[in-house]
C-alpha atoms as a PDB file:
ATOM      1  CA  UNK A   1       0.000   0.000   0.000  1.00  0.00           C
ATOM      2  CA  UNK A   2       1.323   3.229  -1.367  1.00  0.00           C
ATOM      3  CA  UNK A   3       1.505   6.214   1.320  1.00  0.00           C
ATOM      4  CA  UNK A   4       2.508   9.916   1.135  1.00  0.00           C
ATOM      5  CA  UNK A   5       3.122   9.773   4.954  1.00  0.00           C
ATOM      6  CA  UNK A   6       2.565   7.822   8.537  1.00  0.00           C
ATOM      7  CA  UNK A   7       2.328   9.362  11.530  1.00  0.00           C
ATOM      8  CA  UNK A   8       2.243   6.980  14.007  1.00  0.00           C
ATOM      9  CA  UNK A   9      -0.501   4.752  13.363  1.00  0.00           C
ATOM     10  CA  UNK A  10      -1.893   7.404  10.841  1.00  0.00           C
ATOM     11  CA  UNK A  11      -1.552   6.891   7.354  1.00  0.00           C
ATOM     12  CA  UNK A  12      -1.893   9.671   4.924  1.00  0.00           C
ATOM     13  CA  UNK A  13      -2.545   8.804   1.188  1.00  0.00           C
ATOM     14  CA  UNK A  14      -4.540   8.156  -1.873  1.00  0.00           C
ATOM     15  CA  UNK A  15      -5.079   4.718  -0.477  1.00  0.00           C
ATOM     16  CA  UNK A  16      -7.045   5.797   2.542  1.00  0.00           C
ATOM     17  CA  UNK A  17      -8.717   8.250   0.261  1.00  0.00           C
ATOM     18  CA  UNK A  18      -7.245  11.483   2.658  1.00  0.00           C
ATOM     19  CA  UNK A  19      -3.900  12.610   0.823  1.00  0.00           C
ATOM     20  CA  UNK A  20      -2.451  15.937   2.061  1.00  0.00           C
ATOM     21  CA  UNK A  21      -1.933  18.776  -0.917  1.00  0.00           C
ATOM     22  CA  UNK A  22       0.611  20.912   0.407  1.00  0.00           C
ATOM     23  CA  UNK A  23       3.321  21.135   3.441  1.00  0.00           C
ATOM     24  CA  UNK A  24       4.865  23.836   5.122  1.00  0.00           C
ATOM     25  CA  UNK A  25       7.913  23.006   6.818  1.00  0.00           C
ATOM     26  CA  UNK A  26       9.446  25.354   9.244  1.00  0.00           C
ATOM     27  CA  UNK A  27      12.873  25.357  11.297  1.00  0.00           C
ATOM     28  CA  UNK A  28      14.443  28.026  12.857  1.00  0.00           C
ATOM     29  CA  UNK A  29      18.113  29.105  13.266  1.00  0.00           C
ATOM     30  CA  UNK A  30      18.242  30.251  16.960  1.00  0.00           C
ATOM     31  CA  UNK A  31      18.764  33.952  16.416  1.00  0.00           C
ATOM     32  CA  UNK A  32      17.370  36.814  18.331  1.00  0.00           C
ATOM     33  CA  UNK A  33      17.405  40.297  18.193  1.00  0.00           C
ATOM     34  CA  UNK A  34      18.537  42.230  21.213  1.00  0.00           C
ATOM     35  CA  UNK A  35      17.596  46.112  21.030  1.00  0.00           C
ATOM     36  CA  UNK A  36      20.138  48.161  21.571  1.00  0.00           C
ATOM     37  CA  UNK A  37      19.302  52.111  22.396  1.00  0.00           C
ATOM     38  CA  UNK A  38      22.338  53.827  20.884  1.00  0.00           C
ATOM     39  CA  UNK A  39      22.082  51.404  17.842  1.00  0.00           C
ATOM     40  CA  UNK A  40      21.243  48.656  15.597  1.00  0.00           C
ATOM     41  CA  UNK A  41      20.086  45.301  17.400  1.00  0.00           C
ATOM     42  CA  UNK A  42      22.686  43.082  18.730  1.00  0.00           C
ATOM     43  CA  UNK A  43      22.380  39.398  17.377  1.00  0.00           C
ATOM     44  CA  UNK A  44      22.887  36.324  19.836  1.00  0.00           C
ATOM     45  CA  UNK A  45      21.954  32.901  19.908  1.00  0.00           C
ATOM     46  CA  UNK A  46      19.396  31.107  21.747  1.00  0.00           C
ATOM     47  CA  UNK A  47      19.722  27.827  20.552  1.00  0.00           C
ATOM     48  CA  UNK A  48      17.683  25.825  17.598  1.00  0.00           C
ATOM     49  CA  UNK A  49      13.944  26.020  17.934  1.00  0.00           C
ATOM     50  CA  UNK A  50      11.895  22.223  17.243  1.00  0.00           C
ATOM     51  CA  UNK A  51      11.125  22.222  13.440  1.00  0.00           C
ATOM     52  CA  UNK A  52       7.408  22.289  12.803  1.00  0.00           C
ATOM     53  CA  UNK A  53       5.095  20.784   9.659  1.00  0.00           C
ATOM     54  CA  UNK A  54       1.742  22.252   8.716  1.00  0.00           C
ATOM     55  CA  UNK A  55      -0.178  19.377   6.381  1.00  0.00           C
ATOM     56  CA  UNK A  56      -2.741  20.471   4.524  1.00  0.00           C
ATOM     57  CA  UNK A  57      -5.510  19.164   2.160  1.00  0.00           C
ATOM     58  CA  UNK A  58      -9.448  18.416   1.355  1.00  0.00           C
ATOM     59  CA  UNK A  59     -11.155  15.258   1.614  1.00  0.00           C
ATOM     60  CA  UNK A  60     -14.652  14.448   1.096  1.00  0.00           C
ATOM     61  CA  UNK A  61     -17.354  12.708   2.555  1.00  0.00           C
ATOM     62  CA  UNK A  62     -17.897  10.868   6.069  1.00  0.00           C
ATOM     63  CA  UNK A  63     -14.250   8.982   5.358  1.00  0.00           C
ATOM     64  CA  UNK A  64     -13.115  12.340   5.545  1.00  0.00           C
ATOM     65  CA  UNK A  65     -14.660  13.135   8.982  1.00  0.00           C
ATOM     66  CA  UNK A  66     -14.157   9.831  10.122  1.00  0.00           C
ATOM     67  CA  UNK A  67     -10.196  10.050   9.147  1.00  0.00           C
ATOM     68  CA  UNK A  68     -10.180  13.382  11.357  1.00  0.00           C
ATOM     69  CA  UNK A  69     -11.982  11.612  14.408  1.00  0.00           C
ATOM     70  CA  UNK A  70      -8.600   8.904  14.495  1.00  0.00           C
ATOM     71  CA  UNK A  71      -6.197  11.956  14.203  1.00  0.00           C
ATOM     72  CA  UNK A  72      -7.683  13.315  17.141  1.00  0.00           C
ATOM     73  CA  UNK A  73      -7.728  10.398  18.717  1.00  0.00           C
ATOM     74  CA  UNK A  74      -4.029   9.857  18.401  1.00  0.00           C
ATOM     75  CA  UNK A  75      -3.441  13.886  19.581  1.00  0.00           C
ATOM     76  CA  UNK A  76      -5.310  12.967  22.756  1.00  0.00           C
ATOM     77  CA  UNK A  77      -3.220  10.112  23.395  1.00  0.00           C
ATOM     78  CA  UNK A  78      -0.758  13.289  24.368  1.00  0.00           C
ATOM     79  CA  UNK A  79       2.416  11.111  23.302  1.00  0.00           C
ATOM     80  CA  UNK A  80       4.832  11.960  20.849  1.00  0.00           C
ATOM     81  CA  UNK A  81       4.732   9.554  17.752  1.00  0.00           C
ATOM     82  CA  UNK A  82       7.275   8.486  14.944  1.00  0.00           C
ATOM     83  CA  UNK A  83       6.608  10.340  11.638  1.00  0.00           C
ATOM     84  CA  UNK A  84       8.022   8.207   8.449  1.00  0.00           C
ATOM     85  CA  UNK A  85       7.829   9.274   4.655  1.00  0.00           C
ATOM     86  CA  UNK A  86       6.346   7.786   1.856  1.00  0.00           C
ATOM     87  CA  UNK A  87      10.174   6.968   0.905  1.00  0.00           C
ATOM     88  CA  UNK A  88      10.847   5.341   4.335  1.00  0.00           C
ATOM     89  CA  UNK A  89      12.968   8.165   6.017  1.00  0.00           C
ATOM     90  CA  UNK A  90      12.393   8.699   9.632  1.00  0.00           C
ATOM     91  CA  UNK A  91      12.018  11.863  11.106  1.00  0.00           C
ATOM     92  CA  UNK A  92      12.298  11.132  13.961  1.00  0.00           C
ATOM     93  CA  UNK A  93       9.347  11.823  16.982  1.00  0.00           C
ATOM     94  CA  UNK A  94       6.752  14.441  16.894  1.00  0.00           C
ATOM     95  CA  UNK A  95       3.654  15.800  18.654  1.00  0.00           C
ATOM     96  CA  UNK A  96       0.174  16.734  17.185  1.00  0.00           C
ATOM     97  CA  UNK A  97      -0.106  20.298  18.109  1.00  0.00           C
ATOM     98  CA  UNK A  98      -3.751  21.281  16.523  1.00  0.00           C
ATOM     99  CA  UNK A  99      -5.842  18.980  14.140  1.00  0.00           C
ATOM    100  CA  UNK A 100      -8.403  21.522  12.053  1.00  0.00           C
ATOM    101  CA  UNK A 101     -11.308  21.325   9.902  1.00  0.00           C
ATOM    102  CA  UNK A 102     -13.493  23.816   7.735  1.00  0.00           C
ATOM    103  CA  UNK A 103     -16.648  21.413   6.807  1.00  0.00           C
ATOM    104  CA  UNK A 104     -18.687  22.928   3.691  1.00  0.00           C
ATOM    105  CA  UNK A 105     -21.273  21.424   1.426  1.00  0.00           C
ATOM    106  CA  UNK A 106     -23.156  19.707   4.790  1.00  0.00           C
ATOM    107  CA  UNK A 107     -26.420  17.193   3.557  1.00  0.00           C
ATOM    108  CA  UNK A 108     -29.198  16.600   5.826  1.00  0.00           C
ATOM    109  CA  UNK A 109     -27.822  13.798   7.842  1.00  0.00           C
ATOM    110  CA  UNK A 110     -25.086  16.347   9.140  1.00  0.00           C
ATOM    111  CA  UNK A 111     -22.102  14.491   6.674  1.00  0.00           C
ATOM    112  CA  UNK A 112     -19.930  17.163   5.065  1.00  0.00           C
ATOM    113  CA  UNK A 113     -19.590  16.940   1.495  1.00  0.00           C
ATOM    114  CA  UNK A 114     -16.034  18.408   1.695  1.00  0.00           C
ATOM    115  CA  UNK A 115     -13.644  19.212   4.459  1.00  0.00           C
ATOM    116  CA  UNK A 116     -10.686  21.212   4.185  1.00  0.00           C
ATOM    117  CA  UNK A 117      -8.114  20.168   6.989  1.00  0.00           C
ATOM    118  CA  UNK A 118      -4.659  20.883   8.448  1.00  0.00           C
ATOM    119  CA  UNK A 119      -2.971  19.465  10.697  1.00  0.00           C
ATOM    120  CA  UNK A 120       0.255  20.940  13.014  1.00  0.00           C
ATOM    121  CA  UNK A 121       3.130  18.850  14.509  1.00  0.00           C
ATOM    122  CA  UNK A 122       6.394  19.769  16.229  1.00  0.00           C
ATOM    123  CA  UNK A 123       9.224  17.795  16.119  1.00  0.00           C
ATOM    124  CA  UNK A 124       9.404  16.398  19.413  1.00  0.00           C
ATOM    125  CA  UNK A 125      13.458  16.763  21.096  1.00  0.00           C
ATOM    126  CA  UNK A 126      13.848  15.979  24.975  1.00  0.00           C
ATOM    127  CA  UNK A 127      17.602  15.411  25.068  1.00  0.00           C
END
């Protein structure tokens, strides 16, 4: 079975019909700016910030809610979790910071015809 991503237990891909569209990965050097009243801002280091990932995509149908209801389920288990690539690289562990859906296109029975979603994790460091 073909995936784009697992997180933990959670696969995302085509074959589970909820495939992200887009990720936005973030890392930080470390640097701060110290104001200085006579001049420019001193720079000094802090130390590396945890990298974050913002996933992002639309899904349809009750799969699509029912997909969101086992990410949350695995963000309340409020442990980190591996995260592994579709090409088998592990990144190591991470945390689910905030799982979030916009539900349009809602039928009678409640189901949401289409769900736009994103999903934030931090690389998880304790050393």
């Amino acid at each position: 079975m073909r995936q784009q991503m697992a997180l933990g237990s959670f696969i995302f891909g085509l074959s589970r019909n909820f495939a992200y569209s887009g990720i936005v990965r973030t890392s930080d050097g470390g640097w701060v700016e110290l104001d200085i009243v006579t001049g420019k801002p001193k720079s000094s280091q802090t130390g590396q910030k945890a990298q974050t990932l913002s996933i992002k995509g639309k899904s349809m149908y009750a799969e699509a809610m029912d997909r969101l209801d086992e990410l949350r389920a695995l963000q309340a288990r409020r442990v980190p979790v591996p995260l592994v690539d579709g090409i088998g690289r592990n990144w190591g562990l991470w945390r689910i910071n905030s799982v979030t859906e916009t539900q349009s296109a809602i039928i009678d029975d409640g189901t949401a015809m289409m769900i736009d979603w994103a999903v934030e994790i931090s690389e998880f460091v304790n050393a």
